[in-house]
C-alpha atoms as a PDB file:
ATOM      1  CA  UNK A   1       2.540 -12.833 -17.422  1.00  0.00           C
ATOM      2  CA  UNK A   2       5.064 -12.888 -14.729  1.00  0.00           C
ATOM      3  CA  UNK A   3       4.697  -9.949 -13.923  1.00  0.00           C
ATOM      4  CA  UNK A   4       0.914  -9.813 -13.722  1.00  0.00           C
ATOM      5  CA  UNK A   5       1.530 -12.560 -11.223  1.00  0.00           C
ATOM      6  CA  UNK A   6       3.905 -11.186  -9.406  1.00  0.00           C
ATOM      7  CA  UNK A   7       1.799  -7.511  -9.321  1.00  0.00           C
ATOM      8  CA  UNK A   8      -1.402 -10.432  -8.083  1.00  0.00           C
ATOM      9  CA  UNK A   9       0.552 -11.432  -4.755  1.00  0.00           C
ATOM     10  CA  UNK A  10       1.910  -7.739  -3.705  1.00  0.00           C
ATOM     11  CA  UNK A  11      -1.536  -6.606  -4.122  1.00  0.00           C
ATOM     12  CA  UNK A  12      -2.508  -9.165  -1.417  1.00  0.00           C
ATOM     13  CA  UNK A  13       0.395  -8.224   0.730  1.00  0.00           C
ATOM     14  CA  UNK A  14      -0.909  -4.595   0.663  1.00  0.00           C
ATOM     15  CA  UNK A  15      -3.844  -5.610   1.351  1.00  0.00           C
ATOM     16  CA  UNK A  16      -2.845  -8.016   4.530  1.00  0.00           C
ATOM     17  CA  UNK A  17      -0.798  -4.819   5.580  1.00  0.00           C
ATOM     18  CA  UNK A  18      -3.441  -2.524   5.028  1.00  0.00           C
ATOM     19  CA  UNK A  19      -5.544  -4.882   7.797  1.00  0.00           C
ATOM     20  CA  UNK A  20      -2.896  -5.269   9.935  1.00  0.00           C
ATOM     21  CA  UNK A  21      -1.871  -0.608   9.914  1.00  0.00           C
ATOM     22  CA  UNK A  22      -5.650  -0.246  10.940  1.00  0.00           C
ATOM     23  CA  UNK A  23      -5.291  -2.948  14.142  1.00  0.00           C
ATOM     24  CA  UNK A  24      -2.488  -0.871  14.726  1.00  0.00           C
ATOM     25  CA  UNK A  25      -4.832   2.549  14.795  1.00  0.00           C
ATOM     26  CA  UNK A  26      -7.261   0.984  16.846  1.00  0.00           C
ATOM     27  CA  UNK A  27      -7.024   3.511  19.600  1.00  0.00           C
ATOM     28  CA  UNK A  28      -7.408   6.357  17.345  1.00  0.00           C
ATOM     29  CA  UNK A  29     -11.050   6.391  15.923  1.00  0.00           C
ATOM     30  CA  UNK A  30     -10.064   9.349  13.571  1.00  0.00           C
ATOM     31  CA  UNK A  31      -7.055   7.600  11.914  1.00  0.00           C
ATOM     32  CA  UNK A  32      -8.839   4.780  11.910  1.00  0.00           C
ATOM     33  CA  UNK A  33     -11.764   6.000  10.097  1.00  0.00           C
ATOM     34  CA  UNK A  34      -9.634   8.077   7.470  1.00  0.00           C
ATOM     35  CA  UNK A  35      -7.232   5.347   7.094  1.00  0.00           C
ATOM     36  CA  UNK A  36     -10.239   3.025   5.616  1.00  0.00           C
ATOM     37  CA  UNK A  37     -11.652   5.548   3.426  1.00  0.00           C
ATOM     38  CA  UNK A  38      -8.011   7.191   2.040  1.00  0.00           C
ATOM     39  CA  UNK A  39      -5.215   5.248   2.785  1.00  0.00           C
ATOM     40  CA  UNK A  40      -2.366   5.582   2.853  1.00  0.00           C
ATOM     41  CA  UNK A  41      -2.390   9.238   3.350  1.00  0.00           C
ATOM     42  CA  UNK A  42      -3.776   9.048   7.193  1.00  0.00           C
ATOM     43  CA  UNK A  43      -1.599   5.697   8.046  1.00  0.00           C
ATOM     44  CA  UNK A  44       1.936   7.999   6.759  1.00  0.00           C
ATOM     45  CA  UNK A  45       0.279  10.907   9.286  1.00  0.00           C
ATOM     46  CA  UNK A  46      -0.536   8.341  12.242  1.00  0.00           C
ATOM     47  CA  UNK A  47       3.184   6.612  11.340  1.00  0.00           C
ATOM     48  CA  UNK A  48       4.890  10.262  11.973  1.00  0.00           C
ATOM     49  CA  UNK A  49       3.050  11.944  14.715  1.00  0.00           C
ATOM     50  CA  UNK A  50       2.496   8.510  16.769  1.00  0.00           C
ATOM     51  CA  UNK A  51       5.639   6.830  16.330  1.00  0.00           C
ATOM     52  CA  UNK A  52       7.272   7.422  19.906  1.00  0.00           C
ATOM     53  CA  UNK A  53       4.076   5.922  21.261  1.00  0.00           C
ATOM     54  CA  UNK A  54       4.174   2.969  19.214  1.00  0.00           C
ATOM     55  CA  UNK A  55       5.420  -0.080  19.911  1.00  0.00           C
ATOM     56  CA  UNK A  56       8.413  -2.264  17.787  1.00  0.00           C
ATOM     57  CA  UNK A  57       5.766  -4.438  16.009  1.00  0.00           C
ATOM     58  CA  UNK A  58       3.648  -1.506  15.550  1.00  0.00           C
ATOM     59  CA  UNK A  59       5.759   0.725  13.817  1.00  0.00           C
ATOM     60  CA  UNK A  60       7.419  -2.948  11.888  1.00  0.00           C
ATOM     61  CA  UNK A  61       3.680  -3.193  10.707  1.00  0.00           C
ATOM     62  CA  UNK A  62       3.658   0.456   9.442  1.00  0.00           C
ATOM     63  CA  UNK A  63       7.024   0.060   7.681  1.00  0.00           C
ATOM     64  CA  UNK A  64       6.246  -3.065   5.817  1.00  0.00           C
ATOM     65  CA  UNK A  65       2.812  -1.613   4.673  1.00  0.00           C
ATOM     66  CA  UNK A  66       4.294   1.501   3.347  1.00  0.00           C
ATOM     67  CA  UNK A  67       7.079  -0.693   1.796  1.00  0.00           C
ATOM     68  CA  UNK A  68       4.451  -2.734  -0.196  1.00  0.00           C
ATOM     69  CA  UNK A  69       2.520   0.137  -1.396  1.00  0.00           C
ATOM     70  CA  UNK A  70       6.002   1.505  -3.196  1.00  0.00           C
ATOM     71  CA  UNK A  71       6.482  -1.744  -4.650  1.00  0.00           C
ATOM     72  CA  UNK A  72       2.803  -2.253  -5.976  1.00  0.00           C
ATOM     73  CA  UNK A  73       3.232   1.332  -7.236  1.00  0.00           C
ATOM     74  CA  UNK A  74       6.393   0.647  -9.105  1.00  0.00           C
ATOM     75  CA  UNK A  75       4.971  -2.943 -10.317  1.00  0.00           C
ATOM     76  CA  UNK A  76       1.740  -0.895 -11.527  1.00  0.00           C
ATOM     77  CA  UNK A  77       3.916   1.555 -13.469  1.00  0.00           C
ATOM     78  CA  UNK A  78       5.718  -1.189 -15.161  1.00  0.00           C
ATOM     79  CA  UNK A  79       3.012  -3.076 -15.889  1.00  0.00           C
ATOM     80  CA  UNK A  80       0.609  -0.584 -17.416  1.00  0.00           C
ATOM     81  CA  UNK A  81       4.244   0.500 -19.679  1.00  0.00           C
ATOM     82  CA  UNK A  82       4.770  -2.881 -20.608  1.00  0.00           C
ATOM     83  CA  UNK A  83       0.905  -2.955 -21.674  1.00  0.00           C
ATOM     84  CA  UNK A  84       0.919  -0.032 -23.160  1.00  0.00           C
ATOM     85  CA  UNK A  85       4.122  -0.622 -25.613  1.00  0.00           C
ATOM     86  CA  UNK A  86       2.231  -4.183 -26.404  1.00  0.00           C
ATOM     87  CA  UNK A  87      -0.780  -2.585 -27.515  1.00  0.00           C
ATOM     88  CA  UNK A  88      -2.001  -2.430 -31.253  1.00  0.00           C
ATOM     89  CA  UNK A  89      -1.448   0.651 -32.974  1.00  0.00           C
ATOM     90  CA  UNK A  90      -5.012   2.235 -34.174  1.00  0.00           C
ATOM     91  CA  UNK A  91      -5.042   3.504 -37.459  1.00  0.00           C
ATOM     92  CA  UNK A  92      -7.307   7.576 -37.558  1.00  0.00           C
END
């Protein structure tokens, strides 16, 4: 239970990040557009080839999204485990 809880309130940060790495990709309507549709695949692209024309906050932003999308992975593979060893056995 704690862990579904805990899984609940990264998902939000990724999501608040998520928000935040697009403000950040404003001025590329490209990025932009791919980072709403497949993220994060665009936002790690826009991270490596903009990054000396970033500012500090920018690239903070960037880091701390990325960061919370390898947590929420992690917590995901631990929770669907935990689920899975938890789950009935069915009888064929």
């Amino acid at each position: 239970m704690s862990l579904l809880i805990l899984l609940a309130i990264v998902a939000i940060a990724v999501l608040w990040f998520w928000v935040k790495s697009l403000i950040v990709m404003k001025d590329n309507t490209l990025f932009l557009a791919l980072g709403i549709f497949f993220s994060p695949i665009p936002q790690i692209i826009y991270f490596f080839t903009k990054r000396d024309e970033m500012d500090d906050s920018g690239i903070s932003t960037m880091k701390k999204f990325f960061m919370a999308m390898g947590v929420y992975i992690i917590l995901g593979i631990a929770f669907a485990g935990i689920s899975a060893s938890q789950a009935p056995a069915v009888a064929y």
